[in-house]
Structure formats: C-alpha cells, structure tokens
Protein backbone atom coordinates (compact mmCIF):
# COMPACT_ATOMS: atom_id res chain seq x y z
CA UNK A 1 -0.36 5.13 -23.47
CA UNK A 2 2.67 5.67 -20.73
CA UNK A 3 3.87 9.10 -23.29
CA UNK A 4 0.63 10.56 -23.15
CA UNK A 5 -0.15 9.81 -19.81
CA UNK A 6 3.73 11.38 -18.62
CA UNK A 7 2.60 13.93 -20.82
CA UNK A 8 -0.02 14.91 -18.20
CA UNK A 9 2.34 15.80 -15.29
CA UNK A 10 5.22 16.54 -17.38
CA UNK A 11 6.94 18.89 -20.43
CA UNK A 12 7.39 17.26 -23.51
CA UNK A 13 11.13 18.04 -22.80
CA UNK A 14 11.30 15.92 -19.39
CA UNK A 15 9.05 13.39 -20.43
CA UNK A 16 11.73 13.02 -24.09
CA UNK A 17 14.51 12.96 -21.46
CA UNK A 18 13.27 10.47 -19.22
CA UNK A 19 12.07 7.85 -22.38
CA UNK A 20 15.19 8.74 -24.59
CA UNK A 21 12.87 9.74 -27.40
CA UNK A 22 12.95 12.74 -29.81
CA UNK A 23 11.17 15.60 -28.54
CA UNK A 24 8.55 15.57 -31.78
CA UNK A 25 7.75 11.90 -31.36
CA UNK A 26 7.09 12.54 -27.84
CA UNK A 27 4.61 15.58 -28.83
CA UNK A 28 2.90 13.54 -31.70
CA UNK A 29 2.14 10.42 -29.56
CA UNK A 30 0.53 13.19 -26.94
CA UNK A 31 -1.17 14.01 -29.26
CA UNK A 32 -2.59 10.76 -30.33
CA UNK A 33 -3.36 10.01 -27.08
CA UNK A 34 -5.45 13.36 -26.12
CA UNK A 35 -7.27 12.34 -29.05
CA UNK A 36 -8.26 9.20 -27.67
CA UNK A 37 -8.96 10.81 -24.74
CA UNK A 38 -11.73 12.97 -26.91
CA UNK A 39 -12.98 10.38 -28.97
CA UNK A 40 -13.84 7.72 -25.38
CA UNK A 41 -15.85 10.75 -23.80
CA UNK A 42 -18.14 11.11 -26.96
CA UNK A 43 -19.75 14.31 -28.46
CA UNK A 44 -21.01 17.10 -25.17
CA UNK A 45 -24.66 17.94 -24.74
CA UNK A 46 -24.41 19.70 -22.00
CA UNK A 47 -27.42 21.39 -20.20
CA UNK A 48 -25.46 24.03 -17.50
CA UNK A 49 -22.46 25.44 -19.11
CA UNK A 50 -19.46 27.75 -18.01
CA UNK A 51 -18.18 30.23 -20.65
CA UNK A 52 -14.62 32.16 -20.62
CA UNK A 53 -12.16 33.58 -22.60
CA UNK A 54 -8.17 32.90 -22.13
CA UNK A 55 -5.78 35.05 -23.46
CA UNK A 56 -3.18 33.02 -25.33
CA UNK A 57 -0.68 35.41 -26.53
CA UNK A 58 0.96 38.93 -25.89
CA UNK A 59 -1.06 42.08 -27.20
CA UNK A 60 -4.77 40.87 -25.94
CA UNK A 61 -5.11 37.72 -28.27
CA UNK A 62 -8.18 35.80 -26.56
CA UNK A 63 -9.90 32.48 -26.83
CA UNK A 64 -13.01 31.55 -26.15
CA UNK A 65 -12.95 28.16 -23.35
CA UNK A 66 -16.58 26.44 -23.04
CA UNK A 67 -17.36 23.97 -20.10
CA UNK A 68 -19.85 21.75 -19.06
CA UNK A 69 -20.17 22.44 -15.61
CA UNK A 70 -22.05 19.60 -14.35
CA UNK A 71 -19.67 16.64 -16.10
CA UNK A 72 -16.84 19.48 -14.56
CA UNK A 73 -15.02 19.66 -17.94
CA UNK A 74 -14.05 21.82 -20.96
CA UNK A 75 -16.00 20.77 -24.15
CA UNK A 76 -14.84 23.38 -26.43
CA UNK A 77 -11.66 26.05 -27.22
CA UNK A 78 -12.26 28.09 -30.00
CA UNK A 79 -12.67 31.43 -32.12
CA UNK A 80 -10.55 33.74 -33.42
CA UNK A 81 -10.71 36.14 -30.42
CA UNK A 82 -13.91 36.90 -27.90
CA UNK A 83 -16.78 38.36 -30.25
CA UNK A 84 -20.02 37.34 -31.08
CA UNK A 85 -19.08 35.64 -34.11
CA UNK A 86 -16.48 33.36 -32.14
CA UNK A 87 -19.30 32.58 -29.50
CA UNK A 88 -21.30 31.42 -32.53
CA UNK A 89 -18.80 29.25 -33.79
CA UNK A 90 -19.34 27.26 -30.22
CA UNK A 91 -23.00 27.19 -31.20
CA UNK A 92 -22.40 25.76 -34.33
CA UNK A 93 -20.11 23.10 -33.15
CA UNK A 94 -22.34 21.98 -29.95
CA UNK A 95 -25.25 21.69 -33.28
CA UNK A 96 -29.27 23.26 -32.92
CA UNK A 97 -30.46 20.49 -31.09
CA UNK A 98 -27.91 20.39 -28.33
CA UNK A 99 -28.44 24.22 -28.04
CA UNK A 100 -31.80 23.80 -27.38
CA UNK A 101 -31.44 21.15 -24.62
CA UNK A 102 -29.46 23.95 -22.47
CA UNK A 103 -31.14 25.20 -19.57
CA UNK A 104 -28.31 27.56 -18.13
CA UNK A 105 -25.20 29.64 -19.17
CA UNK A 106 -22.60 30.90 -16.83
CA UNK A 107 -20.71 34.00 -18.20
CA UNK A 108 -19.19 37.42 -17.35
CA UNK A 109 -21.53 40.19 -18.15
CA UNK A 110 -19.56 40.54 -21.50
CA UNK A 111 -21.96 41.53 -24.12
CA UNK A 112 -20.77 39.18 -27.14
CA UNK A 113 -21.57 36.15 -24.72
CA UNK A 114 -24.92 36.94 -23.74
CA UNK A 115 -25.88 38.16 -27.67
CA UNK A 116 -24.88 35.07 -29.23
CA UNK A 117 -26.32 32.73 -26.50
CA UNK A 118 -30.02 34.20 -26.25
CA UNK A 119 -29.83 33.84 -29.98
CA UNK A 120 -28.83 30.31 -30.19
CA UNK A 121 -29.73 29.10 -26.57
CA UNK A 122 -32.74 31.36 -26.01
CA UNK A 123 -34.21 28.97 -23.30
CA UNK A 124 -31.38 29.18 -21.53
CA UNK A 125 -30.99 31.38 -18.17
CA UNK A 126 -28.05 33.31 -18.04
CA UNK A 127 -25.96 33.98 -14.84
CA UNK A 128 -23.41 36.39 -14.54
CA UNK A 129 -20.34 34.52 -12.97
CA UNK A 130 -20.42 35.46 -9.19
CA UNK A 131 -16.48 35.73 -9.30
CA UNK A 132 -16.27 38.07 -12.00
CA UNK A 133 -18.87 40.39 -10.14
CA UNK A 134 -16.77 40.00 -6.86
CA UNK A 135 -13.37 40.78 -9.04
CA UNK A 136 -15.05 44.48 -10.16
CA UNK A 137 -15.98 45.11 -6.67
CA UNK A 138 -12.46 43.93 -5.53
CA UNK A 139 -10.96 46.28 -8.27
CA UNK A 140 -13.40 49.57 -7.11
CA UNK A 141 -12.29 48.75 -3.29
CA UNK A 142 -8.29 48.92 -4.87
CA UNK A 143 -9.37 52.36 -6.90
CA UNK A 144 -10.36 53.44 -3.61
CA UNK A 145 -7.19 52.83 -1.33
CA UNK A 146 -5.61 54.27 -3.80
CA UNK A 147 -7.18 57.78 -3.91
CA UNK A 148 -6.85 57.85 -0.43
CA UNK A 149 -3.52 57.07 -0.40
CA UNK A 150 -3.04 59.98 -2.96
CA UNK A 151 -5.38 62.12 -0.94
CA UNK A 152 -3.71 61.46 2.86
CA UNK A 153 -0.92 63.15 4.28
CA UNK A 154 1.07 62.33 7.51
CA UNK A 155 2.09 59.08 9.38
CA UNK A 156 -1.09 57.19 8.40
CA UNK A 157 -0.58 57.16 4.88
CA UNK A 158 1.90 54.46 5.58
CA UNK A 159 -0.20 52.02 6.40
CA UNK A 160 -1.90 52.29 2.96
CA UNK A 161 0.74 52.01 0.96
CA UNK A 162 1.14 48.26 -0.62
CA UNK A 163 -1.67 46.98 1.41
CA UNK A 164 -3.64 45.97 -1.77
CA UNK A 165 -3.85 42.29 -0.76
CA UNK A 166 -4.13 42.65 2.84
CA UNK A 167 -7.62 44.89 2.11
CA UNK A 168 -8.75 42.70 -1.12
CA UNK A 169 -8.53 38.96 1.10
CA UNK A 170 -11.03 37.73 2.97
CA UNK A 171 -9.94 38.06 6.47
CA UNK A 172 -9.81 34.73 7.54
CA UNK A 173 -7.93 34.02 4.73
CA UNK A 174 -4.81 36.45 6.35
CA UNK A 175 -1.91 35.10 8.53
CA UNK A 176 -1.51 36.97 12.16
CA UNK A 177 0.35 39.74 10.69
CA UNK A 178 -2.25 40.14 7.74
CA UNK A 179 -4.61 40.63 10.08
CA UNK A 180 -2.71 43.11 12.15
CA UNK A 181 -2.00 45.39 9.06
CA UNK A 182 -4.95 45.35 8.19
CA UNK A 183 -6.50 46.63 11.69
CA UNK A 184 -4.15 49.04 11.22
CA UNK A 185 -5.24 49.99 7.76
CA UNK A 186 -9.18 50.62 8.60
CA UNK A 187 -7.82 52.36 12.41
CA UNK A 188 -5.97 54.34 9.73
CA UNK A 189 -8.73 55.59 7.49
CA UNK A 190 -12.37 56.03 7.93
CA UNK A 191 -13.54 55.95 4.44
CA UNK A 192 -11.78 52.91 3.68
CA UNK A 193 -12.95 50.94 6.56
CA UNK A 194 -16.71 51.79 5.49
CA UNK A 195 -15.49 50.96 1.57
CA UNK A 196 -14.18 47.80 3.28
CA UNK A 197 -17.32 46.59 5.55
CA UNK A 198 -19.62 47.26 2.27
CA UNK A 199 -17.30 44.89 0.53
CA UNK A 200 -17.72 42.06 3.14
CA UNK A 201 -21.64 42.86 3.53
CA UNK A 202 -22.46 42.53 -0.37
CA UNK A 203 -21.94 38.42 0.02
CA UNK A 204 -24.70 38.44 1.83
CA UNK A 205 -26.25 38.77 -2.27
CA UNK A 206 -25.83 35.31 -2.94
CA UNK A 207 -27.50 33.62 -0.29
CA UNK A 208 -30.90 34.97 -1.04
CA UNK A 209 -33.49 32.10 -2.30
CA UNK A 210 -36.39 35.38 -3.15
CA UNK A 211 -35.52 38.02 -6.06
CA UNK A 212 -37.29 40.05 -3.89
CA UNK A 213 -35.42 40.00 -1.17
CA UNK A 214 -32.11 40.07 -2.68
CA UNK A 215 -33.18 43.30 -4.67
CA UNK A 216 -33.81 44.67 -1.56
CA UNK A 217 -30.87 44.18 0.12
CA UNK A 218 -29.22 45.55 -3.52
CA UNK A 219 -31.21 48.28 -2.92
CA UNK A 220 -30.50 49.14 1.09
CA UNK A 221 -26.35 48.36 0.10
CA UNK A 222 -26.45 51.02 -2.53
CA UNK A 223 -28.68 53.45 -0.72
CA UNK A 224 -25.73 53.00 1.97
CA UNK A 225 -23.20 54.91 -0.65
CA UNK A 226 -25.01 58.26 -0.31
CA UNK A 227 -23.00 61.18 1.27
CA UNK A 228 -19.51 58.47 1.54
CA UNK A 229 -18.24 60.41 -1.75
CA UNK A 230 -16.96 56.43 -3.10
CA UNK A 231 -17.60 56.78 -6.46
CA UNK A 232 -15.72 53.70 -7.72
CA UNK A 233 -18.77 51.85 -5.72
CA UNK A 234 -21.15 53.92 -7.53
CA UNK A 235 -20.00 52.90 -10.67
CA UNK A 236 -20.38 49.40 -9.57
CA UNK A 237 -23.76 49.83 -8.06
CA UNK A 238 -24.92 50.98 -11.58
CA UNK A 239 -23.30 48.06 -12.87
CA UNK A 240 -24.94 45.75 -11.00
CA UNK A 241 -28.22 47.41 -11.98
CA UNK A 242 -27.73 47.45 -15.66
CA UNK A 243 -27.44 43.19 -15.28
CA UNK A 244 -29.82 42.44 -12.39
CA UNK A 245 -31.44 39.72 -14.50
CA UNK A 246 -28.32 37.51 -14.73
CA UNK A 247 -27.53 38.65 -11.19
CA UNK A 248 -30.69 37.87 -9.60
CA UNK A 249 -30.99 34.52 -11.66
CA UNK A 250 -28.94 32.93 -8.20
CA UNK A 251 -31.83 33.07 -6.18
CA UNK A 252 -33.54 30.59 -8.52
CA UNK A 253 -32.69 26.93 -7.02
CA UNK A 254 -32.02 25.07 -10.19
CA UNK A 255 -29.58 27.68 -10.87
CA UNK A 256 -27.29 26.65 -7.74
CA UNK A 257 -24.61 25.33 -10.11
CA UNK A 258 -21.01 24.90 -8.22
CA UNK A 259 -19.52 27.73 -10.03
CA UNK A 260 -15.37 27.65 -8.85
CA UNK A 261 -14.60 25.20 -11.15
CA UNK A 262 -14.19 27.65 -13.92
CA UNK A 263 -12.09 29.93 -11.45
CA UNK A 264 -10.26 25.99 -10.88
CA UNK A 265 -9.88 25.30 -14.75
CA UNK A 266 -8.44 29.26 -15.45
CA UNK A 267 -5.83 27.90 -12.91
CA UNK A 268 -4.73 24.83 -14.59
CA UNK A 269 -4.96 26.36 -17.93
CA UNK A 270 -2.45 28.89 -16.51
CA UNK A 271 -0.23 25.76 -15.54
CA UNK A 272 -0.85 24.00 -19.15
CA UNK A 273 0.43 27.56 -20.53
CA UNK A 274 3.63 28.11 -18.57
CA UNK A 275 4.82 24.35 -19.38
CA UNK A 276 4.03 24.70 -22.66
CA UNK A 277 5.84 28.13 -22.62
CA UNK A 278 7.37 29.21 -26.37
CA UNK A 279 5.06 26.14 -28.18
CA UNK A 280 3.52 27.74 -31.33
CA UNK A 281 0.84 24.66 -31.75
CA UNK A 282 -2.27 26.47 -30.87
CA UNK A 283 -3.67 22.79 -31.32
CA UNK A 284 -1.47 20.89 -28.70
CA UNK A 285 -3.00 23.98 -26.58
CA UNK A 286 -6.27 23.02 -27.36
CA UNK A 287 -5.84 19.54 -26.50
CA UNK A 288 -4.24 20.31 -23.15
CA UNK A 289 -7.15 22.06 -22.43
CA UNK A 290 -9.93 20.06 -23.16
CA UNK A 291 -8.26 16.95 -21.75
CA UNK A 292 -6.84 18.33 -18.73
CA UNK A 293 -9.94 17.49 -17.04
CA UNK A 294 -10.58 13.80 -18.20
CA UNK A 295 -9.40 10.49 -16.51
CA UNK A 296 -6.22 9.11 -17.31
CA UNK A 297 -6.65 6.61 -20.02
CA UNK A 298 -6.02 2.28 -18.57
C-alpha cells in the first residue's frame, strides 16, 4: 500500500530511491495497487460522460480518454488511435445496457465521436465541449493578429508582434502590464480591437436557458462580421452553424454538467506523461490515468 500510494506523488525512480527497492519491483507493486484501486470502485455506468483523445507519442499517435463526469473520473483509455472504430471499442467495453442508461455525451465536434455514440448511445444528447469551441475562436482571433501584423507598416506594428497571449486571456486574468499592452494593442489597430470585443461578447452564448434566444444572439454576432473583412471569424461562424444542435444543447438545464474537469484531467494527464517520460508500458499509462482521479487506498 505505502509503494503505490508514493507512487501517486512520485517517479518510480524517487519513490525506488527513497524505499531502497529495485526500480521494477517498485513499478509492479504500482501496479498491483492501481489495480486495486480499479477493482474497489466497481464496473462505470455512467449517465453524463466526457470524451477526449490524448496524444501519447510523437507523429500524432492518439488515445481515446472516457470520463464520467458526474463521479469526476476517467472510466476508460483505449483504441488504437481516435476513429470510429476505437470509439466503439468504449461502447463495447461500457456493454448495451450501460449504453442505453446514458443521457448525455460531452465531446469536440469530431465526427468519429458523435458517429459511434448516436449509434450506440442514441438517447443520448450530445454537447459539443464549450472549451474546444472557445479554443477555435481563440485560434481565428490569433489568425487574425497575425495578418495584421503582416499587413501593418510603421511604429504600431510593434505592439502586435508577440502579443498572442496578451489578446487570447481573458482580461482579468492579465497582470498590470498585461493589461497595459494590451490597451496598447486594440489603440493600435482597429480591426483587431472589433475581432477582440466579438471574442469577449460570444460568452454571452452560454448563459442562454431558450434555444431561441441563444440562436438569436448567434445570429445578431455573426450578422456583426459583415463589411469587417475577418474571415477567420467567418469560418468559425459557419462552424458553429454546421453543429448548432450540440451547441445549442447548453440551454437545456439537465445539460448544465460542470464541464472543466476534462480541461482539469488533460492537465494531470500531461503531469502523469512528463513523469513517466521515456516509459514504453502503454499499460502503466493507462493505469495512471484511470486512477489518478480515485482516493488514496487506507
């Protein structure tokens, strides 16, 4: 129990050098305790879950991470990369009958994830992950600093250059100087401060309770793009119109799910990855992973 629960907080390499064991013995009885950790919490059924792929090597190798998001835990890592074949294999491991108790599934708008699920989990709404949506806006506000960075001349363009964080963060979330840089930035460039107040008004999506009324917001925030010659926006708007259902499935209450614990387990699977950094054992991985959220065993 004390390995495996070092193990937690530690490498296998500190936790060997601390107990003056050998560095397998220390891996296998992490192993054994994971396990344990499994076999207590019992088989999922979950009825809201979170789904996400992590890439686990070099050169775009991806797995496929499964949580429940109620119980606020992974239930399954899996697949041979992010397809619909390797969402099925979740399907066939949660078993028909679980599938069919699931009321909601969280996902980016990748189309392999939403196939397989209204196949297997056809009751089940499905919501396009909020901070996935926000990322592609984030990344067509960055497309646009940087045309008009290309497209400037003159002292201003100074204050575009390397600004991509100070423009992408919210602005409470800046220091002082942050915020000065970036008062400079939208002083500095018209188009960008209109790209930027868009950016800050869309939020405004999520707080809608009517499908209704959030369409027409939608619809009033994209008609607001005409003549402003930002096409990375456009592209977005017609994103965001190709998925309205799983977009405008948030203004349905029972859909309310806390959804930054995915964005919170990406970040400690990040952690689990660098201190296991240059491990080959795909299955201590998936252990890490789908104990990294359970109590400590007594």
């Amino acid at each position: 129990m004390q390995i495996g629960g070092l193990c937690r907080a530690m490498t296998i390499s500190d936790v060997a050098r601390r107990m003056h064991l050998d560095w397998h013995a220390v891996k296998a009885l992490d192993k054994i305790y994971m396990r344990e950790q499994l076999h207590r919490e019992g088989s999922p059924a979950p009825s809201v879950i979170g789904i996400d792929e992590v890439s686990i090597k070099k050169r775009h190798v991806y797995r496929i991470v499964v949580s429940d998001l109620e119980k606020k835990r992974a239930i399954w890592f899996g697949g041979e990369g992010r397809g619909e074949k390797d969402m099925d294999m979740f399907y066939a491991f949660l078993g028909k009958e679980n599938a069919e108790k699931m009321r909601l599934a969280v996902m980016d708008m990748w189309k392999p994830f939403r196939h397989s699920t209204r196949s297997h989990a056809p009751q089940a709404a499905i919501l396009f992950d909020k901070f996935h949506i926000l990322r592609h806006l984030g990344e067509a506000l960055d497309k646009i600093r940087k045309a008009e960075y290309g497209r400037m001349t003159g002292p201003t363009r100074k204050f575009i250059k390397g600004q991509k964080y100070v423009l992408l963060s919210h602005k409470e979330n800046l220091t002082t100087e942050g915020k000065k840089s970036l008062h400079l930035l939208l002083n500095a460039n018209k188009r960008l401060n209109t790209a930027y107040i868009l950016r800050e008004a869309f939020d405004q999506l999520w707080t809608y309770t009517s499908e209704a009324w959030a369409r027409r917001f939608f619809d009033n925030w994209k008609a607001q793009l005409r003549w402003q010659r930002l096409k990375p926006y456009e592209k977005f708007a017609d994103m965001i119109d190709r998925h309205w259902d799983g977009i405008a499935a948030y203004c349905k209450p029972e859909n309310k799910v806390a959804l930054g614990f995915v964005e919170g387990l990406n970040n400690k699977i990040r952690v689990i990855q660098r201190r296991a950094y240059g491990l080959r054992d795909e299955e201590y991985l998936k252990l890490k992973i789908l104990t990294s959220c359970l109590p400590e065993l007594k």
